[in-house]
C-alpha atoms as a PDB file:
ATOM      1  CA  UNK A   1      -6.123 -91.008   6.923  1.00  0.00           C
ATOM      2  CA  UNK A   2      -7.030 -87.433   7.166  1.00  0.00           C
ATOM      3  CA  UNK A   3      -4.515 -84.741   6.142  1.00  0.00           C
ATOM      4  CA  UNK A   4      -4.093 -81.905   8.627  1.00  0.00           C
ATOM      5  CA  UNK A   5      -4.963 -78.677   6.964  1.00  0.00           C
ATOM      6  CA  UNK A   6      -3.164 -75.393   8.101  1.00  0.00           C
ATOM      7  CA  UNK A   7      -5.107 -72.240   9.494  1.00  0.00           C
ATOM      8  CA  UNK A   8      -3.802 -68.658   9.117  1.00  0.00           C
ATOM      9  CA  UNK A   9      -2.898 -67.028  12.621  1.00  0.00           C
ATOM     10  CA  UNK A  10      -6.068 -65.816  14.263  1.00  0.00           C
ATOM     11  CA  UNK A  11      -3.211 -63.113  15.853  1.00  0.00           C
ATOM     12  CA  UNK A  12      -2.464 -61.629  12.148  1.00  0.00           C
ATOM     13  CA  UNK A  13      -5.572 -59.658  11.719  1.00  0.00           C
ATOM     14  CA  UNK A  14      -6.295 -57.885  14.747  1.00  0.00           C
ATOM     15  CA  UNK A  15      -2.265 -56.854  14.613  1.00  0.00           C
ATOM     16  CA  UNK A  16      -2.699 -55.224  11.630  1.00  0.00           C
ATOM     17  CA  UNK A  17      -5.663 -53.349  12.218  1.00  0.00           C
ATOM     18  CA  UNK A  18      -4.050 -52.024  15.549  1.00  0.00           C
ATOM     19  CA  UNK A  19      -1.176 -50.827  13.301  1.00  0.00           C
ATOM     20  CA  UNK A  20      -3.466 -49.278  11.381  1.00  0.00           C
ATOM     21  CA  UNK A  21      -5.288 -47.538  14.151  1.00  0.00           C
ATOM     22  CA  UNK A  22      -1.965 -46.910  15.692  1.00  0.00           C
ATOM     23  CA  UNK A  23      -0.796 -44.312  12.303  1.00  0.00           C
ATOM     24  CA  UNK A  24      -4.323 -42.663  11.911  1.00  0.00           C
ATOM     25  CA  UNK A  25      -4.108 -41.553  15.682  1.00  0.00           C
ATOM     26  CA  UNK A  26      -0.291 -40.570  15.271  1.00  0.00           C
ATOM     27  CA  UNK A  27      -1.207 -38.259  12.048  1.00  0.00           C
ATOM     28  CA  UNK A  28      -4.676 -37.282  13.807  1.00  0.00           C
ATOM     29  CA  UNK A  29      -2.972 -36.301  16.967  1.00  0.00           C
ATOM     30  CA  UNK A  30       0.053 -34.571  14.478  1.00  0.00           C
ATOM     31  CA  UNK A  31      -2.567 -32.455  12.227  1.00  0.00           C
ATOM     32  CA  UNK A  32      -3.963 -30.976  15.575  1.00  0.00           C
ATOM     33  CA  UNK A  33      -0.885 -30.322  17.252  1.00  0.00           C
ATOM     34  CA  UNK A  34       0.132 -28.025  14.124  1.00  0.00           C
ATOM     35  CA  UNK A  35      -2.932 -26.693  14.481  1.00  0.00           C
ATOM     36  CA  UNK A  36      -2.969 -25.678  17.566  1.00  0.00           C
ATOM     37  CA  UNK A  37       0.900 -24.553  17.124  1.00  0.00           C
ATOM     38  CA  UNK A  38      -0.598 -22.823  14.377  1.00  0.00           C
ATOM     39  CA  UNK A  39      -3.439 -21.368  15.882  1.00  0.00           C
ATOM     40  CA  UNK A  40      -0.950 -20.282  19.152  1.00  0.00           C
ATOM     41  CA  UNK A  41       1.199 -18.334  16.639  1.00  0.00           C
ATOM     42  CA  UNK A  42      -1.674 -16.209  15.431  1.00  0.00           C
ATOM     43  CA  UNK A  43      -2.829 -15.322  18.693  1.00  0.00           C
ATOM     44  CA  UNK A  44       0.487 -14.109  20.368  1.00  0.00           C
ATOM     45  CA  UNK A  45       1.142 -12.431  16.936  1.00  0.00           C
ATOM     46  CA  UNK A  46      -2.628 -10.766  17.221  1.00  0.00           C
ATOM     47  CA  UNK A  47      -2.636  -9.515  13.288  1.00  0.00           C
ATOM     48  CA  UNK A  48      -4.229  -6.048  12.997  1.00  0.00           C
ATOM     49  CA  UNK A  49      -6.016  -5.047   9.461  1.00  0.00           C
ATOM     50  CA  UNK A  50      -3.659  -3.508   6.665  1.00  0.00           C
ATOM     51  CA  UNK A  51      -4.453   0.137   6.295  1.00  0.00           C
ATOM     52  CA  UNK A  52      -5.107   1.551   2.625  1.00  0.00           C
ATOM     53  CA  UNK A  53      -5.761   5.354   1.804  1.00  0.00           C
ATOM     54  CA  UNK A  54      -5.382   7.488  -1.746  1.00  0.00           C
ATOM     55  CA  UNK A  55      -3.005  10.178  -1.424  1.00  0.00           C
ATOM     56  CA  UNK A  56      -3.060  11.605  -4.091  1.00  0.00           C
ATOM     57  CA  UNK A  57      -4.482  11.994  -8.178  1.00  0.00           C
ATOM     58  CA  UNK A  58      -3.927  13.199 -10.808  1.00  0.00           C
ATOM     59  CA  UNK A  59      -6.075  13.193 -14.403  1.00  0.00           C
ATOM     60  CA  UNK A  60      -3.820  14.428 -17.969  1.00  0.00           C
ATOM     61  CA  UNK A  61      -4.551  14.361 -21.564  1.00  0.00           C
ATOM     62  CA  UNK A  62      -8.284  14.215 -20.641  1.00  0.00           C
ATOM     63  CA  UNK A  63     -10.417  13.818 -24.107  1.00  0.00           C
ATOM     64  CA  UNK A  64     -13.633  12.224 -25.072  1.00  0.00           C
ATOM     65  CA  UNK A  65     -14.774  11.943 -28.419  1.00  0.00           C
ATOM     66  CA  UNK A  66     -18.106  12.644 -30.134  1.00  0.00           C
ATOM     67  CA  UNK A  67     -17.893   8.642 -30.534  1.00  0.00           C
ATOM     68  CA  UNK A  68     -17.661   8.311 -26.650  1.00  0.00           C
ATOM     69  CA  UNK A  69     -14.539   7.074 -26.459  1.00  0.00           C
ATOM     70  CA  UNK A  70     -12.483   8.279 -23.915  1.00  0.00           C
ATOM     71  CA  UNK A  71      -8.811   8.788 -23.899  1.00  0.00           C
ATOM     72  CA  UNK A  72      -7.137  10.036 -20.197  1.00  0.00           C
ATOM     73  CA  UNK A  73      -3.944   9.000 -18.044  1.00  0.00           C
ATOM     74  CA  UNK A  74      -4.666   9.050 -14.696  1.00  0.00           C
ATOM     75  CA  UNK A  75      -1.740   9.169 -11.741  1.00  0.00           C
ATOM     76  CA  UNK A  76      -2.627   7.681  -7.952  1.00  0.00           C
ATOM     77  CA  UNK A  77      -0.091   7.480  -4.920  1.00  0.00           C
ATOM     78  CA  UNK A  78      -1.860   4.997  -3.337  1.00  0.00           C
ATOM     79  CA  UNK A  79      -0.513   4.621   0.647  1.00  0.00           C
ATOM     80  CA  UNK A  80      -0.065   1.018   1.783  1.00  0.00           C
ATOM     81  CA  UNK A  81       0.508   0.811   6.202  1.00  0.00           C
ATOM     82  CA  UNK A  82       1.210  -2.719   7.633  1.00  0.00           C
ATOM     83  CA  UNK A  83       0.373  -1.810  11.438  1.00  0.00           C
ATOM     84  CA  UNK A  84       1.610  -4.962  12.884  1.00  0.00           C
ATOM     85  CA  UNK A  85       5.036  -5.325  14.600  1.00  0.00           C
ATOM     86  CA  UNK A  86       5.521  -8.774  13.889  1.00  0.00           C
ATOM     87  CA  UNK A  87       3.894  -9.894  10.570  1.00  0.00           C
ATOM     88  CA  UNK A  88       5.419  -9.515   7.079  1.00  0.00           C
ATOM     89  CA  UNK A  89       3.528  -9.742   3.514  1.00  0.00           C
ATOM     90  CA  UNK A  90       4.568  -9.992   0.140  1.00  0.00           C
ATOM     91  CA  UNK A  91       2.522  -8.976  -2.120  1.00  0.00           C
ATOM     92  CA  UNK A  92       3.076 -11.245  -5.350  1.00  0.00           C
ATOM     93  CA  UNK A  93       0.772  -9.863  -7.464  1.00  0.00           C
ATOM     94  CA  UNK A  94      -0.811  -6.170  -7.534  1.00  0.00           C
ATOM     95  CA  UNK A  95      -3.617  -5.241  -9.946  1.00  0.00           C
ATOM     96  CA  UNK A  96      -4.883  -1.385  -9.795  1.00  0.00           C
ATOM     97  CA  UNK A  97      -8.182   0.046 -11.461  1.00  0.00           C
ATOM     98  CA  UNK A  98     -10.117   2.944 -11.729  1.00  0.00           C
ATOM     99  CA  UNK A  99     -13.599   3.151 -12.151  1.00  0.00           C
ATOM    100  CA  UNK A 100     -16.392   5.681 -12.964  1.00  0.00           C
ATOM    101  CA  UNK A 101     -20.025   4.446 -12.200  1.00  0.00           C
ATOM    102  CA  UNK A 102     -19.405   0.748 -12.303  1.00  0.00           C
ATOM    103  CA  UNK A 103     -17.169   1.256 -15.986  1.00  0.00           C
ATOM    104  CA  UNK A 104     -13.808   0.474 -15.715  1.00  0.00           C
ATOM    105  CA  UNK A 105     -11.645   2.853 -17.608  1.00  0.00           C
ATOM    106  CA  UNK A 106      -7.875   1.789 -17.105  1.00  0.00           C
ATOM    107  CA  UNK A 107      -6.100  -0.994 -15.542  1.00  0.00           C
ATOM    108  CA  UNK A 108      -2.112  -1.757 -14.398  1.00  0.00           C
ATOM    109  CA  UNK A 109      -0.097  -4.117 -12.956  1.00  0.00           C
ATOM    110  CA  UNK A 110       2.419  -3.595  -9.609  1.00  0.00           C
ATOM    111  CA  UNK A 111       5.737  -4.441  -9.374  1.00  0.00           C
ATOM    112  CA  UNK A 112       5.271  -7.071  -6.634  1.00  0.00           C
ATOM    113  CA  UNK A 113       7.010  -5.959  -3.367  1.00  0.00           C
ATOM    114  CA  UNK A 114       7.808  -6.899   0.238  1.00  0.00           C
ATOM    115  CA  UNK A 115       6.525  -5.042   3.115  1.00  0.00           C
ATOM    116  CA  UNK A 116       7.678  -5.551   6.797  1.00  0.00           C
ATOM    117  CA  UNK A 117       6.398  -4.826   9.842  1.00  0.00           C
ATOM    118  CA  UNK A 118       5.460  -1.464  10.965  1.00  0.00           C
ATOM    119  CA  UNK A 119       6.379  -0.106   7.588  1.00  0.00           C
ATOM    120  CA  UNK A 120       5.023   2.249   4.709  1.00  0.00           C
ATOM    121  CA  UNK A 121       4.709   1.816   1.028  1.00  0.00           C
ATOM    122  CA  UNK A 122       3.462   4.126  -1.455  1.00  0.00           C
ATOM    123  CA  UNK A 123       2.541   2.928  -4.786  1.00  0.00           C
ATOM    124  CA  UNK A 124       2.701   5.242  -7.467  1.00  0.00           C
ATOM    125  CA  UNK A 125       0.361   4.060 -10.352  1.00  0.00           C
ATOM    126  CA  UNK A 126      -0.411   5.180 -13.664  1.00  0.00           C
ATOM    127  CA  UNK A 127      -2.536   4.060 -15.687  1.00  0.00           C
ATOM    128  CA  UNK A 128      -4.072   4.698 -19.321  1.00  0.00           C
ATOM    129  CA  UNK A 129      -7.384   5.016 -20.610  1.00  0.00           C
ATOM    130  CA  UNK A 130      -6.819   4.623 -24.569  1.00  0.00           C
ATOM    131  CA  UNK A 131     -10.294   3.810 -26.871  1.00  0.00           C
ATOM    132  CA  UNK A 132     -12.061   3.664 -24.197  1.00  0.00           C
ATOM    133  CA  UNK A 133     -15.970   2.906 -25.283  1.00  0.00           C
ATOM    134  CA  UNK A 134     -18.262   4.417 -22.769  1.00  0.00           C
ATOM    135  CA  UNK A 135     -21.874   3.423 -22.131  1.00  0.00           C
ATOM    136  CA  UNK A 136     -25.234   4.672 -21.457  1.00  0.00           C
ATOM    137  CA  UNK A 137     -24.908   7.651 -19.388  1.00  0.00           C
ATOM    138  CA  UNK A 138     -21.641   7.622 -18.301  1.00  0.00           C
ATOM    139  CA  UNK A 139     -20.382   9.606 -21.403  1.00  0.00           C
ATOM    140  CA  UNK A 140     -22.724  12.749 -20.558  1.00  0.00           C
ATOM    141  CA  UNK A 141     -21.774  12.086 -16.885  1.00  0.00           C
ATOM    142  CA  UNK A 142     -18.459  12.539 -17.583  1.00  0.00           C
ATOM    143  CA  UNK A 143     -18.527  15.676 -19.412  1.00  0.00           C
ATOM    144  CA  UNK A 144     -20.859  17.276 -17.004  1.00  0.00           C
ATOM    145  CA  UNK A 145     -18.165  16.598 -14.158  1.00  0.00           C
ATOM    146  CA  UNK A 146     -15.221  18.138 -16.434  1.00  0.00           C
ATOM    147  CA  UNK A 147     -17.252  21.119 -17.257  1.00  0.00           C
ATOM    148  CA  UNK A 148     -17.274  21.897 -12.856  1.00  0.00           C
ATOM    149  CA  UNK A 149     -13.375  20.965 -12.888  1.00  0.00           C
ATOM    150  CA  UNK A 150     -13.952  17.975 -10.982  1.00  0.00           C
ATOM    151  CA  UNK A 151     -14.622  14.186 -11.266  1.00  0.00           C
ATOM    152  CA  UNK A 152     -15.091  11.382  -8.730  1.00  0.00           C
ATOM    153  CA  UNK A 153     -13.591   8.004  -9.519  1.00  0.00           C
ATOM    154  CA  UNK A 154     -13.163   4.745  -7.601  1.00  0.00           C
ATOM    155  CA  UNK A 155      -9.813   3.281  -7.058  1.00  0.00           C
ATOM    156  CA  UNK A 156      -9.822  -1.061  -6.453  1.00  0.00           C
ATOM    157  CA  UNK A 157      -6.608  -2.626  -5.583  1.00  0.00           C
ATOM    158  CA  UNK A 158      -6.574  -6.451  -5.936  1.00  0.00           C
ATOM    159  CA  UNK A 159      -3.765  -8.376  -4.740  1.00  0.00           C
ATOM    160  CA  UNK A 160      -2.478 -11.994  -4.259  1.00  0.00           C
ATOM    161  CA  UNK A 161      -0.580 -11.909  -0.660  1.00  0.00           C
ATOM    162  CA  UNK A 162       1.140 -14.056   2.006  1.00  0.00           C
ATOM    163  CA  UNK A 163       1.770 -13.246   5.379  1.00  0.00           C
ATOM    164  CA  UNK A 164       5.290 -13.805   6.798  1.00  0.00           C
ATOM    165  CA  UNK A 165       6.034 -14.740  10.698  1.00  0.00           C
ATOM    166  CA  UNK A 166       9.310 -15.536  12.018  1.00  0.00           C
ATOM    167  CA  UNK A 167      10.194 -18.476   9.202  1.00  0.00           C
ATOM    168  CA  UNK A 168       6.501 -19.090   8.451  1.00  0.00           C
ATOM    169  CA  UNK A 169       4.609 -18.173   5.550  1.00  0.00           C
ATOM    170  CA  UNK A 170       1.166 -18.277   4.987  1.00  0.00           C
ATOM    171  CA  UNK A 171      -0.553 -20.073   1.854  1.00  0.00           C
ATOM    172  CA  UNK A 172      -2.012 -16.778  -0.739  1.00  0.00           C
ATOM    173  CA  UNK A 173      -5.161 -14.841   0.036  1.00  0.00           C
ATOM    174  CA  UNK A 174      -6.533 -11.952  -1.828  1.00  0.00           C
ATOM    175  CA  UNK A 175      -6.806  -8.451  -0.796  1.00  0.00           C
ATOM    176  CA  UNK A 176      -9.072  -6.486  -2.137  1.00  0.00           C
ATOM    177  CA  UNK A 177      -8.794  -2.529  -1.621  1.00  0.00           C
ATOM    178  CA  UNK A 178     -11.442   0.092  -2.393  1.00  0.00           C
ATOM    179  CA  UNK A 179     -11.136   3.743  -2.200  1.00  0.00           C
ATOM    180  CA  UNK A 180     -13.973   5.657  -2.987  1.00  0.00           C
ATOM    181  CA  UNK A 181     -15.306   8.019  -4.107  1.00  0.00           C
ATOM    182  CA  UNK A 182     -11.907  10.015  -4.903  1.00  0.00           C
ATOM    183  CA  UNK A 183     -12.625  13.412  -5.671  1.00  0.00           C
ATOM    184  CA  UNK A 184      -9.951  14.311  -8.765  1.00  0.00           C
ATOM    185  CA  UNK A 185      -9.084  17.975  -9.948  1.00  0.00           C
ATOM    186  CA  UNK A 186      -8.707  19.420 -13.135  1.00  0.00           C
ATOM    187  CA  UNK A 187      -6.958  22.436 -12.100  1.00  0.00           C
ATOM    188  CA  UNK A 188      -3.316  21.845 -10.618  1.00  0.00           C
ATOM    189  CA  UNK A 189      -4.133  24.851  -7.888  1.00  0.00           C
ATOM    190  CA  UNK A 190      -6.874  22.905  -5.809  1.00  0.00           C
ATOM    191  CA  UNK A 191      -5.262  20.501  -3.399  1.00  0.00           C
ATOM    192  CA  UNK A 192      -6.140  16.940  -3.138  1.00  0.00           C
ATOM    193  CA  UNK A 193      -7.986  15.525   0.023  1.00  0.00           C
ATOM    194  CA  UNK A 194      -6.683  12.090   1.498  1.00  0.00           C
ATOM    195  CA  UNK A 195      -9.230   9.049   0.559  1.00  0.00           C
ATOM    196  CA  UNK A 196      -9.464   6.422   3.236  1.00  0.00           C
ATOM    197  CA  UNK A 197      -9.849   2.811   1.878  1.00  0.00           C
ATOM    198  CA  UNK A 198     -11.741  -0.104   2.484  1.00  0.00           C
ATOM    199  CA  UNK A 199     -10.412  -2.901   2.817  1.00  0.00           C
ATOM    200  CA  UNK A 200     -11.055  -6.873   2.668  1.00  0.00           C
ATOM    201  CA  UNK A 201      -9.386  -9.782   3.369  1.00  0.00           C
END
């Protein structure tokens, strides 16, 4: 006498998979609405580029040894303009360098700091060149320039920022600022010329 044998549900399978099918379109169709919402946002808010410029500088203590090692404090007021009227950045990390022909020569950290909309920050930066080892020609470079009371440097900003609108806040980019070439005085009685920045993003 044969024993009936029992079958699994032809209906199980094809359940499941719809199920399946069911979630990937739900979190498909909920990725593009937010990115679309997203997208939306950025259009109405229509971001315009940060504006960067060197307003003034400053060079003290200025000395470089017959070993070509240079020791100098530099001062910058860098000028920091957010131009849009409804975006928002902090800036969580702020790194500021100065440069002659490629060399870097000092190096400082920024408080971090907020800036809102519409709004201007200066950052006032010094920073210290201490055993400073200079290569090739940038030694006799540099004492050519001192000896005609001038000397032009390059100014990089790199920062770590995110964008703020309404509640929203955007994942970190970097910013990356250069001002150059900016024209520095010896003498305290020539005035110092506004440097307009580049800036990326």
């Amino acid at each position: 006498m044969a024993h009936p044998t029992s079958q699994p549900a032809q209906g199980e399978k094809p359940k499941r998979s719809n199920l399946l099918r069911y979630i990937a379109m739900v979190i498909l169709a909920l990725i593009i609405i937010v990115g679309i919402a997203v997208i939306i946002v950025w259009l109405v808010v229509k971001p315009e580029k940060l504006e960067y410029s060197v307003e003034n500088a400053a060079i003290h203590n200025f000395n470089l040894t017959d070993a070509n090692h240079l020791y100098a404090n530099f001062d910058f007021t860098v000028r920091s303009y957010n131009p849009n009227s409804r975006v928002s950045i902090y800036y969580d990390s702020v790194e500021v360098s100065v440069r002659y022909e490629d060399q870097t020569l000092a190096t400082n950290a920024v408080q971090p700091f907020f800036q809102s909309h519409k709004n201007v920050t200066r950052l006032h930066v010094g920073l210290t060149a201490q055993t400073v080892a200079l290569y090739e020609s940038v030694p006799k470079d540099l004492k050519l320039e001192k000896s005609s009371g001038d000397i032009e440097l390059d100014v990089l900003v790199r920062a770590r920022i995110r964008f703020k609108v309404g509640s929203w806040k955007s994942k970190h980019r970097v910013l990356r600022v250069f001002c150059s070439p900016v024209l520095v005085h010896f003498s305290k009685a020539k005035s110092f010329e506004r440097v307009p920045c580049e800036v990326e993003l």
